[in-house]
Protein backbone atom coordinates (compact mmCIF):
# COMPACT_ATOMS: atom_id res chain seq x y z
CA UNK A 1 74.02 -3.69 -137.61
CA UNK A 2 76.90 -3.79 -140.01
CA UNK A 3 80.80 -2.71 -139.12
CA UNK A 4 81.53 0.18 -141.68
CA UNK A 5 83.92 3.03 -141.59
CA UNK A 6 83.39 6.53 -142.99
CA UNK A 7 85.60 8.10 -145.54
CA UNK A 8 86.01 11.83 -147.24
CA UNK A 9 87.60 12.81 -150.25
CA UNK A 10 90.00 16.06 -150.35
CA UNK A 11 88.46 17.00 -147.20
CA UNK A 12 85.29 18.37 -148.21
CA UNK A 13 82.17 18.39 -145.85
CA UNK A 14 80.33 15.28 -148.09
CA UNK A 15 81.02 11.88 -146.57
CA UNK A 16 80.56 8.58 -147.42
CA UNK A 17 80.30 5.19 -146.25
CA UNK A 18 82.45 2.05 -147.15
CA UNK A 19 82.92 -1.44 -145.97
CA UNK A 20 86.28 -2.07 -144.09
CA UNK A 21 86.70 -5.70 -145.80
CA UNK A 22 88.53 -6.74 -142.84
CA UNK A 23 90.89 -3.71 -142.10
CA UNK A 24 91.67 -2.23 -138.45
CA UNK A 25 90.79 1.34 -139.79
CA UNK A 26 91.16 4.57 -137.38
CA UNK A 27 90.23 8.37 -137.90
CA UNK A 28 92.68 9.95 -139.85
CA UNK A 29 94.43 7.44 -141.24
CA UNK A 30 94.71 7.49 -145.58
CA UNK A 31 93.22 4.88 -147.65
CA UNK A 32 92.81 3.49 -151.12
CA UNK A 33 89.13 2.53 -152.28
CA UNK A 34 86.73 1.99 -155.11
CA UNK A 35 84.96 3.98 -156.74
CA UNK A 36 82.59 4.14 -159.99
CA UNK A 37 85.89 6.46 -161.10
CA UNK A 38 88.46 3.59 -160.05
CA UNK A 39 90.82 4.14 -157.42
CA UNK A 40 91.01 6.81 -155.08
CA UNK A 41 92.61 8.15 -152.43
CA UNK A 42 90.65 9.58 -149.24
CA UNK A 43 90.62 10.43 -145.33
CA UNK A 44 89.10 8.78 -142.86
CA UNK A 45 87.29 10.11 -141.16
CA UNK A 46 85.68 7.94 -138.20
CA UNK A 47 87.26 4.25 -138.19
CA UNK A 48 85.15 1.39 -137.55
CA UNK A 49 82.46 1.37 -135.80
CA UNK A 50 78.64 -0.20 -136.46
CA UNK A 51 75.97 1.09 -138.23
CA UNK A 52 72.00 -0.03 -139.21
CA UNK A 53 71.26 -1.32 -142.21
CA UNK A 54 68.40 0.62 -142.76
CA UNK A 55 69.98 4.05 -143.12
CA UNK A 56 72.37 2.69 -145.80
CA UNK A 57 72.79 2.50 -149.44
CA UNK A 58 73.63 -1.67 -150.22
CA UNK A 59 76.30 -3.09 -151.40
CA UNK A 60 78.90 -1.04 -149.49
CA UNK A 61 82.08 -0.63 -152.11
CA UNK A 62 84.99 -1.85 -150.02
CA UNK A 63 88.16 -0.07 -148.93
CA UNK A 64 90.77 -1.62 -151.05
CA UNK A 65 94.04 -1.18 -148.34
CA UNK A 66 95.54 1.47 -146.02
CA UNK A 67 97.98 3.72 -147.93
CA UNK A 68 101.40 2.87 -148.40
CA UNK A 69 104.53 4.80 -148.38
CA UNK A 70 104.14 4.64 -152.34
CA UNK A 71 100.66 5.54 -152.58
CA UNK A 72 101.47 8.79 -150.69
CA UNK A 73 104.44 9.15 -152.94
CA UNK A 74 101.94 9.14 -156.01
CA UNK A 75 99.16 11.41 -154.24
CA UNK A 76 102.22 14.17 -153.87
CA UNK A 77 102.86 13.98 -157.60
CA UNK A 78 99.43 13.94 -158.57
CA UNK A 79 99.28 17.59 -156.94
CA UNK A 80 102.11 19.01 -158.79
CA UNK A 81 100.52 17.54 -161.93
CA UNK A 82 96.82 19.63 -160.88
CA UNK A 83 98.87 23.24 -159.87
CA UNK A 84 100.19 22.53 -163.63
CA UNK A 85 97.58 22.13 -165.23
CA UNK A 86 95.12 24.84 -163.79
CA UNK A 87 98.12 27.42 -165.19
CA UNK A 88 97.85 25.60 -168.31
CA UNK A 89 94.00 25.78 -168.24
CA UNK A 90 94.02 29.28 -167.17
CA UNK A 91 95.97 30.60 -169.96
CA UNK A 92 94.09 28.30 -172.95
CA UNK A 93 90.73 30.27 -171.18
CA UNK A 94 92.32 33.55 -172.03
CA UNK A 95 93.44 32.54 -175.31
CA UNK A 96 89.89 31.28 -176.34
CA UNK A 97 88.16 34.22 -174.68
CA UNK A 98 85.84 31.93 -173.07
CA UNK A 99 83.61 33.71 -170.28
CA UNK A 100 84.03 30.69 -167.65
CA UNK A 101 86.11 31.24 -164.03
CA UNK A 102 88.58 27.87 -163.18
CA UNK A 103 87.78 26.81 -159.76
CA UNK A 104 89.85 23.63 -159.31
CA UNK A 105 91.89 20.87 -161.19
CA UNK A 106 91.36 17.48 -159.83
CA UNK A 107 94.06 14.22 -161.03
CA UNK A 108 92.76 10.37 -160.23
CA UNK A 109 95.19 8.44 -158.17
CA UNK A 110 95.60 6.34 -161.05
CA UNK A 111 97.02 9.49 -163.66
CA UNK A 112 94.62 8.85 -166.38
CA UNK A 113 92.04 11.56 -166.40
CA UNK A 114 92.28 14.83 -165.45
CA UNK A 115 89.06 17.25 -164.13
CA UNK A 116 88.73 20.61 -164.65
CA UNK A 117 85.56 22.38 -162.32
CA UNK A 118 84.29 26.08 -163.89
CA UNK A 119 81.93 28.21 -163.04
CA UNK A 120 80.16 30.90 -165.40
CA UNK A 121 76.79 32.67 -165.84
CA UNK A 122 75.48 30.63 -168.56
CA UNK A 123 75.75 27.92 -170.99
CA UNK A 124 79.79 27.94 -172.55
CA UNK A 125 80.94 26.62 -175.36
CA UNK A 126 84.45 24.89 -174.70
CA UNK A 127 84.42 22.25 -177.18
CA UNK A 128 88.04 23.56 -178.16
CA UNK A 129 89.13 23.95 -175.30
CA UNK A 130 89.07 20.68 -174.13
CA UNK A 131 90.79 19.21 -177.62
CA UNK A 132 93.66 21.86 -176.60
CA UNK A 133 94.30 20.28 -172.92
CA UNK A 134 94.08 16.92 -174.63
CA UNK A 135 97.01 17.20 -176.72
CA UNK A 136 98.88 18.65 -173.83
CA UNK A 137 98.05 16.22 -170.96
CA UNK A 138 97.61 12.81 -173.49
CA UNK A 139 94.53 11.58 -170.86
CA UNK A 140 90.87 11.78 -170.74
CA UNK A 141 89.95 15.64 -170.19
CA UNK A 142 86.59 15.74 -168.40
CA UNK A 143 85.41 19.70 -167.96
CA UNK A 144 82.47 20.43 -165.00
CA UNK A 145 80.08 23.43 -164.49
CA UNK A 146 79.34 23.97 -160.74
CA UNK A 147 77.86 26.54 -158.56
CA UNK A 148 78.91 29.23 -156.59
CA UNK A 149 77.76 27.40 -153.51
CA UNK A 150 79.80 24.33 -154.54
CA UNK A 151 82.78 26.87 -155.56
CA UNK A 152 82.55 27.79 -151.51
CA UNK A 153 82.59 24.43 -150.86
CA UNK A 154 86.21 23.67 -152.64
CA UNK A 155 88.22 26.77 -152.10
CA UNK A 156 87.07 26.82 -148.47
CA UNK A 157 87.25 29.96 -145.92
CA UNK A 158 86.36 32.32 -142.94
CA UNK A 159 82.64 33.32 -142.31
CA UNK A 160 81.49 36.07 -141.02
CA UNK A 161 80.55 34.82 -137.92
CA UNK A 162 84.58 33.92 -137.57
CA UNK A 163 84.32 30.13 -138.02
CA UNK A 164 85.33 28.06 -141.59
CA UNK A 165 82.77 27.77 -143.53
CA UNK A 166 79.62 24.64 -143.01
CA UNK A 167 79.52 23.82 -146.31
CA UNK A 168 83.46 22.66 -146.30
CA UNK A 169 83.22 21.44 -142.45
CA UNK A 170 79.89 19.11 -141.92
CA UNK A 171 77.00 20.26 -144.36
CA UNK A 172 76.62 17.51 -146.87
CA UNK A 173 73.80 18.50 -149.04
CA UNK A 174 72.54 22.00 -150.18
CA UNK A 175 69.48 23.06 -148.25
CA UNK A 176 66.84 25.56 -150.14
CA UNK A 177 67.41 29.23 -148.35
CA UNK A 178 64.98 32.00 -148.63
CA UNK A 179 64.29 35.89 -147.35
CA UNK A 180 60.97 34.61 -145.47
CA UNK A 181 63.39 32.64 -142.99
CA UNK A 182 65.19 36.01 -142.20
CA UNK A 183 61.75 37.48 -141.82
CA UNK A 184 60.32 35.19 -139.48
CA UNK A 185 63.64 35.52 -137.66
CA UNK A 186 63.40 39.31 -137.22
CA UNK A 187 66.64 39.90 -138.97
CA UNK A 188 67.79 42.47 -141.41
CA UNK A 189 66.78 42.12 -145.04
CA UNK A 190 69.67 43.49 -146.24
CA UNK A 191 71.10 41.26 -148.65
CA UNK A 192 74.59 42.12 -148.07
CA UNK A 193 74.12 41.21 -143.81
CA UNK A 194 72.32 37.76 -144.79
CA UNK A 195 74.47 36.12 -147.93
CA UNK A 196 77.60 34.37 -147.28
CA UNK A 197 81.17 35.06 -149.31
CA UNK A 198 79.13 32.65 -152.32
CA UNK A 199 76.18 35.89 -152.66
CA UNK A 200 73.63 33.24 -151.60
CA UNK A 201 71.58 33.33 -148.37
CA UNK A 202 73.66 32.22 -145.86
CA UNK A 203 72.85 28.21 -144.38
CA UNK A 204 72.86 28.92 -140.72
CA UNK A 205 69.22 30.60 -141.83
CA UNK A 206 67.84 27.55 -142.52
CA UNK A 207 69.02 25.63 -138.81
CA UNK A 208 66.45 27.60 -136.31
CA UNK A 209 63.73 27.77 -138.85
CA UNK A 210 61.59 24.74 -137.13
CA UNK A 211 62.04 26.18 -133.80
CA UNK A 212 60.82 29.79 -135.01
CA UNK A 213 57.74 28.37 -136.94
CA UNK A 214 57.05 26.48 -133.67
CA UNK A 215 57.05 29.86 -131.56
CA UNK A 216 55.49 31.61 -133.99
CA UNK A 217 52.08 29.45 -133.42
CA UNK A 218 51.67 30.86 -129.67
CA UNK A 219 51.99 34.57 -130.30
CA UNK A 220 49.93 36.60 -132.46
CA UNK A 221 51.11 38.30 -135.42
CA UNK A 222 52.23 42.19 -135.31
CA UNK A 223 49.59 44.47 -136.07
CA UNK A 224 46.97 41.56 -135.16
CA UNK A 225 43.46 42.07 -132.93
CA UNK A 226 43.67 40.61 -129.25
CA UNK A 227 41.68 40.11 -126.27
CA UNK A 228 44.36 40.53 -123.16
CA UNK A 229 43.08 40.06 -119.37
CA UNK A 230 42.74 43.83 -119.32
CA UNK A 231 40.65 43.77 -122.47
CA UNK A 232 40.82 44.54 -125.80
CA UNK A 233 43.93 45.89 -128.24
CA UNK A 234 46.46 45.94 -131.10
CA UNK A 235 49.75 44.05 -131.24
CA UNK A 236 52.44 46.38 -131.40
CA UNK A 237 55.77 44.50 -130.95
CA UNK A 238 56.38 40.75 -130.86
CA UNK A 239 59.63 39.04 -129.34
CA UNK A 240 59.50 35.36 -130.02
CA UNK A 241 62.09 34.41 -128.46
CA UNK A 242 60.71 35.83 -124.92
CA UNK A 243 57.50 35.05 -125.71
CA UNK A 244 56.23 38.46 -125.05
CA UNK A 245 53.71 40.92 -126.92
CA UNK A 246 53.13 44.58 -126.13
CA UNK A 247 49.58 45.50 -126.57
CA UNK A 248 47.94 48.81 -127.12
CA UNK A 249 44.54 48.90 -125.63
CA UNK A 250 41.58 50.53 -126.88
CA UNK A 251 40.51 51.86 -123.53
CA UNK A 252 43.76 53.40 -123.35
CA UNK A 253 43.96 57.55 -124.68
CA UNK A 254 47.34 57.43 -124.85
CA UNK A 255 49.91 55.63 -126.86
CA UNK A 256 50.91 53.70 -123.86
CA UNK A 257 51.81 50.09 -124.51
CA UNK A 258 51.64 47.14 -121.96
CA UNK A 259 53.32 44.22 -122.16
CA UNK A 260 51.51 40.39 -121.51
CA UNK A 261 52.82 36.93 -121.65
CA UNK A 262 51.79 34.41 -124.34
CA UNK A 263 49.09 33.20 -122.29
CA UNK A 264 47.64 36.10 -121.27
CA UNK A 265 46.28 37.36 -124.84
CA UNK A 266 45.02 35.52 -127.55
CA UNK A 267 44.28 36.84 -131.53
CA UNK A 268 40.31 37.28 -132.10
CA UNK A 269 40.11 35.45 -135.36
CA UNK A 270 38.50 37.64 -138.27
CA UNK A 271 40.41 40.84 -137.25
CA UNK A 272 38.80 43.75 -135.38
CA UNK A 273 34.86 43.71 -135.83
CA UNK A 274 32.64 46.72 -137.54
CA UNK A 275 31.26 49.15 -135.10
CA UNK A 276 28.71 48.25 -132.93
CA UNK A 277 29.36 44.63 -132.94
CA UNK A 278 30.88 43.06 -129.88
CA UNK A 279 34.00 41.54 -130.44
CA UNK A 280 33.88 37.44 -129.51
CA UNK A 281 35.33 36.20 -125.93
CA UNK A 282 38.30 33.74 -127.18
CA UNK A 283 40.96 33.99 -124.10
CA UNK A 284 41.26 31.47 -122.08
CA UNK A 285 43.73 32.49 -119.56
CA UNK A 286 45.18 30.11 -117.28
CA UNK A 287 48.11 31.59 -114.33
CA UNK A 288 50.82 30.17 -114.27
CA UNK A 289 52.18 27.83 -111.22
CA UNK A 290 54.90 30.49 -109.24
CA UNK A 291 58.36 28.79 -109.65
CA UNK A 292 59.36 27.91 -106.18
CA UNK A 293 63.05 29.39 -105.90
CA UNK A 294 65.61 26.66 -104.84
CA UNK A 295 67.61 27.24 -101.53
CA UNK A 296 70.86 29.13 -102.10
CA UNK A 297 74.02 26.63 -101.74
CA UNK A 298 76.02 27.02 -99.27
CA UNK A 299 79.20 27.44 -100.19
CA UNK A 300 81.11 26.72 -97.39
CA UNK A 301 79.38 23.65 -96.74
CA UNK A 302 80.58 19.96 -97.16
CA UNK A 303 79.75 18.65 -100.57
CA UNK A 304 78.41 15.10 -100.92
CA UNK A 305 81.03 13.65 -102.93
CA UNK A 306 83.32 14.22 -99.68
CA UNK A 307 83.18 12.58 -96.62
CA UNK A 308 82.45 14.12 -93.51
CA UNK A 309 84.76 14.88 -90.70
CA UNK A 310 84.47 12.40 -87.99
CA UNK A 311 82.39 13.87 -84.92
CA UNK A 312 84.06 14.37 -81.85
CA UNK A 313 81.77 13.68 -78.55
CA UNK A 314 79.94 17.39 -77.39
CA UNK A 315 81.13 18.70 -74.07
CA UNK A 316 79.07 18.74 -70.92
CA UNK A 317 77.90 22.20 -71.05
CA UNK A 318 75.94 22.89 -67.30
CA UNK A 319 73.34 26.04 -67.38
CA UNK A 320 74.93 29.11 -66.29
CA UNK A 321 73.50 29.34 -63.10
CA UNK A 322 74.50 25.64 -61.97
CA UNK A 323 78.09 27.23 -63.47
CA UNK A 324 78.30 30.16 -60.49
CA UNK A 325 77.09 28.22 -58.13
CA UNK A 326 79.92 25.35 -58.65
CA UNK A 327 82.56 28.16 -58.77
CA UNK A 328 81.41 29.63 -55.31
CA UNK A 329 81.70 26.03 -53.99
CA UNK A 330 85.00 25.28 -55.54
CA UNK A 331 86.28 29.30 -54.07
CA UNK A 332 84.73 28.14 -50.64
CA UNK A 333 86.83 24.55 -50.79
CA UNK A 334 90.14 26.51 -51.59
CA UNK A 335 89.58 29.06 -48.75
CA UNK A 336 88.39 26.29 -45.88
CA UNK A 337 84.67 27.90 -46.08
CA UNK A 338 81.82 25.82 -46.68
CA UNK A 339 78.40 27.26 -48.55
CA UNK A 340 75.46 28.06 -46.16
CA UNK A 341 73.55 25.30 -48.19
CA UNK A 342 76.16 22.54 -48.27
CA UNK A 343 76.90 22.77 -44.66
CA UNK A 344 72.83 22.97 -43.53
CA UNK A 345 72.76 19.66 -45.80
CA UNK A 346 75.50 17.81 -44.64
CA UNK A 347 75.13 18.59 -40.96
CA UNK A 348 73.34 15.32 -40.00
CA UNK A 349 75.85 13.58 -42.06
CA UNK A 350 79.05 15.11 -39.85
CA UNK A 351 77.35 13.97 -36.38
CA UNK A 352 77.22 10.44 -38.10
CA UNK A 353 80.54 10.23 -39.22
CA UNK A 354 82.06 11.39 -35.67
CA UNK A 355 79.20 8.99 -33.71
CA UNK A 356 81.02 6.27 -36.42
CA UNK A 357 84.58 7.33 -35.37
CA UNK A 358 84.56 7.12 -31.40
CA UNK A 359 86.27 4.65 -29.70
CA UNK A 360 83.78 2.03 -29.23
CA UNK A 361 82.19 1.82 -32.83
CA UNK A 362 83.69 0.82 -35.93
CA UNK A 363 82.69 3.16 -39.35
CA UNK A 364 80.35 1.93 -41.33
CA UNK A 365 81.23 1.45 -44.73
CA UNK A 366 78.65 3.54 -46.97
CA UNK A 367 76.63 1.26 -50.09
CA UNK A 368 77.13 3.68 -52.56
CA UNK A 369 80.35 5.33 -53.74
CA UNK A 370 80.02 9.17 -53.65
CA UNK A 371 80.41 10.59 -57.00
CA UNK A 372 83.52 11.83 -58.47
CA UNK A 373 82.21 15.63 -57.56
CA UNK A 374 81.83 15.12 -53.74
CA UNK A 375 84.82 12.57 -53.38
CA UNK A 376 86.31 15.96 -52.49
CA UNK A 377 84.21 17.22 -50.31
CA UNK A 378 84.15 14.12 -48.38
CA UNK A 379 87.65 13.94 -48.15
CA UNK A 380 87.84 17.83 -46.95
CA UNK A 381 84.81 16.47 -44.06
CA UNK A 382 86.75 13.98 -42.90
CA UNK A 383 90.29 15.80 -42.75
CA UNK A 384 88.11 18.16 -40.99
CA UNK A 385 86.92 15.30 -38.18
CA UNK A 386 90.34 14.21 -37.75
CA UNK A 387 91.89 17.23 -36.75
CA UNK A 388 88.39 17.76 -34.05
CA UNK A 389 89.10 14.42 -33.01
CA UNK A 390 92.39 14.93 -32.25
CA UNK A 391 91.93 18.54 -30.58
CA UNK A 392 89.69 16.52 -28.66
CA UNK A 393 91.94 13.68 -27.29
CA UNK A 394 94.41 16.74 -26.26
CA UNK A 395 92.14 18.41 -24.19
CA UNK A 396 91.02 15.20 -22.53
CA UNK A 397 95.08 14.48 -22.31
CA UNK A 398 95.25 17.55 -20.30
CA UNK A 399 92.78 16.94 -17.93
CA UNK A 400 93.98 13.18 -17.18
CA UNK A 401 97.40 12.66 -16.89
CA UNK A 402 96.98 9.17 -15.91
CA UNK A 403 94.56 8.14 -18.93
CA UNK A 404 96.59 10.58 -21.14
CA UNK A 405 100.27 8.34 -19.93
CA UNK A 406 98.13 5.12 -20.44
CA UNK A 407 98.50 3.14 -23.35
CA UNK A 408 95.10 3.04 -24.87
CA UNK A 409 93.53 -0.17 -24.78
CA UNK A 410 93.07 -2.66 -28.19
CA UNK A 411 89.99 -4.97 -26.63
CA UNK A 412 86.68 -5.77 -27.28
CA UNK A 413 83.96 -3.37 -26.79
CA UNK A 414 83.02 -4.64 -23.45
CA UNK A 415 86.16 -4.22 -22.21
CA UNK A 416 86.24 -0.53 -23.73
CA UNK A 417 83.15 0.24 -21.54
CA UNK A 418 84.39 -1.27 -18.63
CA UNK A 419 87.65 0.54 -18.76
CA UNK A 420 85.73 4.05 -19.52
CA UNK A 421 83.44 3.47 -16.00
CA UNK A 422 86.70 2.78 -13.98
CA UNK A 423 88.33 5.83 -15.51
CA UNK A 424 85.33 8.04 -14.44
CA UNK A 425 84.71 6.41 -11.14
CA UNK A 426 88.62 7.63 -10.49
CA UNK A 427 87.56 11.13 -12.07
CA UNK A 428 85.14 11.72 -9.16
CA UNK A 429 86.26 10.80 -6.20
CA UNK A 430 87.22 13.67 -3.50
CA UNK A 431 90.21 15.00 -3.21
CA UNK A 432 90.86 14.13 0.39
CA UNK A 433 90.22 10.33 0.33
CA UNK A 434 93.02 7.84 -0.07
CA UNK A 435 92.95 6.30 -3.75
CA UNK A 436 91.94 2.54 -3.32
CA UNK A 437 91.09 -0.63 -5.33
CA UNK A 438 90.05 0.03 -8.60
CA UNK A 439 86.48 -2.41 -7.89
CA UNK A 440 86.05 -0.52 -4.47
CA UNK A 441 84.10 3.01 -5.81
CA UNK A 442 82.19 4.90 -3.09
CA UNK A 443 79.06 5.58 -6.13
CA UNK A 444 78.32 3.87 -9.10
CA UNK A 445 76.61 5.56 -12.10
C-alpha cells in the first residue's frame, strides 16, 4: 500500500493517479504536476488516501505544489488566450474550406503550445492551416482528430434520461456498444430511442449486459420447444426480469396461454421432434420452499433501541364472586347486620370472648394477630360485648341495690368467689327473717 492522491484535468470523467511527494492534499483543491507535456494544472479529485501497488502503473509522476494565487492568475489568462484562438481557428477553417468541425482549444500552463481538437468524416488535409495559426500565435501548433464520442466527452451535457452525461462524469474508457445488447434487453431498436446526443449507442447499454446474459441461461428462448408440468408447448412470451414464460400447450385447442415459473419448464434440446416420435423427458421440476411471511410490526409497540417503561406492581384483583360477597359484608358492617355465614362461624368465638371477660377471668391474649380484614370485625364483636356487658351489670344494678351501691371489689379470685356466695346467700333469704351475720346463712349451696 502506497499514499497517492487522484487528480483530473479540465474536469473530464478520465482520472489519474499521482504521488503526493509529501503534500497534505484534499478533494478539490488545484494543483500543479508533471506531465510527459510539462506542467499542468488539474483538480483533485480525492486527496490522499492509500492504494495497492498492484493496480498501479510505477513510477507515480509527482504533484509538483498546490496552486498559488499566481498560478490561478496564469490559468485565467490561459482561457482568454483558448476563446481567442478557437475564433481565430474558426475563421482560418472557413477561409481554407477545410471540411473539419473545431471542438476545443486547449493552452499549457506554461503558454508555449497551443492544441486545437477537430472532428471530421475522413482524412483532412490541414497542412496550411496549421503554418497560418503559427504565424499568429508564435508557439508550437499541435492539431488533433477525435471522435464524436470524445467530442461528448469535452463539450459535456444533459441525457436523455435527465442526468449529465457518463462519459464527462465517471466513465473513463470507451466500452464497445452494440444492437444485440438492446435485443437481449427487450428494448426498442429504434436507433433514434437507443443513441445518445454523440449518434452512437448509448453506454448505459453496456452496464446490465452481464446480468441479462446471466438470466437469459434459465429461461428458454421465444418461440423455443418445452416440456412444462402440464406437458408439452411453445414459448410465447419471455420476461427476464420476472423470470416468467407463457406457454402454449399442444393439448390446448385454443390459443390460450399459461404462464410457469423458470423452474417449472425446461427447453427440449433439438426443437420439436417429427411426428410419431416421442418427444424426450428433460424437466426436472423441483417446488419451491413457501416463503414463510414475517409477523406484521406493531406499530405502536416499544422499539428496542428504547427503553422500557418501568413496571409498576399489578393490583390484587379478587374473582368476582369473592368481590359481592365482600361488598355484602362491608353493607352488613355499615348497617350493624352481620351475614348468616359470618355470624354461624363466629358464634363459638363470641361465648369465648364473654366467658374471657367476666369478672373472675382475665382475657386471654390470642397467638396470632387477626389479619388486617377482620381487625374490623373484631373490633365491631367486641364493641358489641361491651355494650351486653354493660346492659347486663344494669339489670343486675336494678335488682340489687346493695351490690349495685357497693364498690366492686379489686382482689384475688378467691376473694371474688367468696364475695359472689355471700352476695347470693343474702339474695335468698325470706323476707320475714331479721338480716344477720354475714357467716351465719340458714343454707349453703
Amino acid at each position: 500500500m502506497i499514499e497517492v492522491v487522484t487528480i483530473r484535468f479540465k474536469n473530464r470523467g478520465k482520472c489519474y493517479t499521482f504521488a503526493p511527494n509529501g503534500l497534505d492534499i484534499h478533494t478539490g483543491d488545484k494543483v500543479i504536476v508533471e506531465t510527459s507535456k510539462g506542467l499542468e494544472i488539474a483538480e483533485c479529485s480525492h486527496g490522499n488516501h492509500m492504494a495497492e501497488e498492484t493496480g498501479l502503473v510505477l513510477p507515480l509522476r509527482p504533484v509538483a505544489r498546490v496552486a498559488t494565487a499566481d498560478d490561478l492568475r496564469v490559468a485565467e489568462l490561459n482561457k482568454k488566450r483558448e476563446k481567442e484562438a478557437f475564433q481565430i481557428c474558426q475563421e482560418k477553417i472557413a477561409e481554407h474550406g477545410l471540411e473539419m468541425k473545431l471542438v476545443d482549444v486547449e493552452c499549457n500552463f506554461e503558454g508555449n503550445k497551443t492544441m486545437f481538437f477537430f472532428t471530421a468524416d475522413g482524412r483532412v488535409d490541414f497542412r496550411e492551416l496549421v503554418k497560418d495559426l503559427a504565424g499568429i500565435f508564435r508557439n508550437r501548433i499541435e492539431l488533433r482528430q477525435i471522435g464524436v464520442r470524445d467530442e461528448a466527452r469535452m463539450i459535456g451535457g444533459i441525457g436523455i434520461c435527465g442526468r449529465p452525461y457518463c462519459c464527462s462524469q465517471f466513465l473513463e474508457d470507451f466500452q464497445p456498444v452494440s444492437t444485440k445488447m438492446a435485443k437481449i434487453q427487450s428494448l426498442s431498436l429504434n436507433p433514434t430511442k437507443i443513441s445518445g446526443s454523440c449518434g452512437r449507442l448509448m453506454c448505459c447499454l453496456r452496464y446490465e449486459q452481464d446480468a441479462y446474459e446471466d438470466l437469459i441461461k434459465k429461461v428458454p428462448k421465444q418461440g423455443a420447444f418445452v416440456e412444462t408440468i402440464d406437458g408439452y408447448g411453445t414459448a410465447a412470451q419471455v420476461n427476464l426480469l420476472r423470470q416468467t414464460v407463457k406457454v402454449k400447450l399442444d393439448q390446448d385447442k385454443d390459443d390460450t396461454l399459461h404462464l410457469y415459473k423458470s423452474n417449472e419448464l425446461a427447453a427440449v434440446p433439438g426443437g420439436r421432434p417429427r411426428d410419431g416420435e416421442e418427444p424426450p423427458h428433460v424437466l426436472h421440476y423441483v417446488p419451491e420452499e413457501p416463503e414463510i411471511p414475517e409477523p406484521p410490526e406493531d406499530e405502536w409497540g416499544l422499539s428496542m433501541l428504547s427503553e422500557p417503561a418501568a413496571e409498576e406492581p399489578p393490583l390484587p384483583v379478587q374473582p368476582p364472586e369473592e368481590n359481592k360477597k365482600s361488598r355484602r359484608r362491608n353493607r352488613g358492617k355499615n348497617r350493624g347486620e352481620k351475614p348468616k355465614a359470618e355470624a354461624a362461624e363466629k358464634k363459638p368465638e363470641l361465648k369465648k370472648s364473654e366467658q374471657d371477660r367476666k369478672p373472675g377471668k382475665k382475657p386471654q391474649k390470642k397467638q396470632e394477630e387477626p389479619a388486617a380484614g377482620e381487625q374490623k370485625s373484631q373490633e365491631h364483636r367486641k364493641s358489641s360485648n361491651r355494650r351486653r356487658s354493660h346492659v347486663k351489670a344494669v339489670k343486675a344494678e336494678n335488682k340489687d341495690p346493695e351490690n349495685a351501691a357497693g364498690e366492686q371489689p379489686k382482689a384475688e379470685s378467691g376473694q371474688k368467689a367468696e364475695g359472689q356466695r355471700r352476695g347470693g346467700n343474702r339474695r335468698r333469704r325470706p323476707r320475714g327473717k331479721p338480716q344477720g351475720g354475714e357467716g351465719k346463712s340458714g343454707s349453703g349451696e
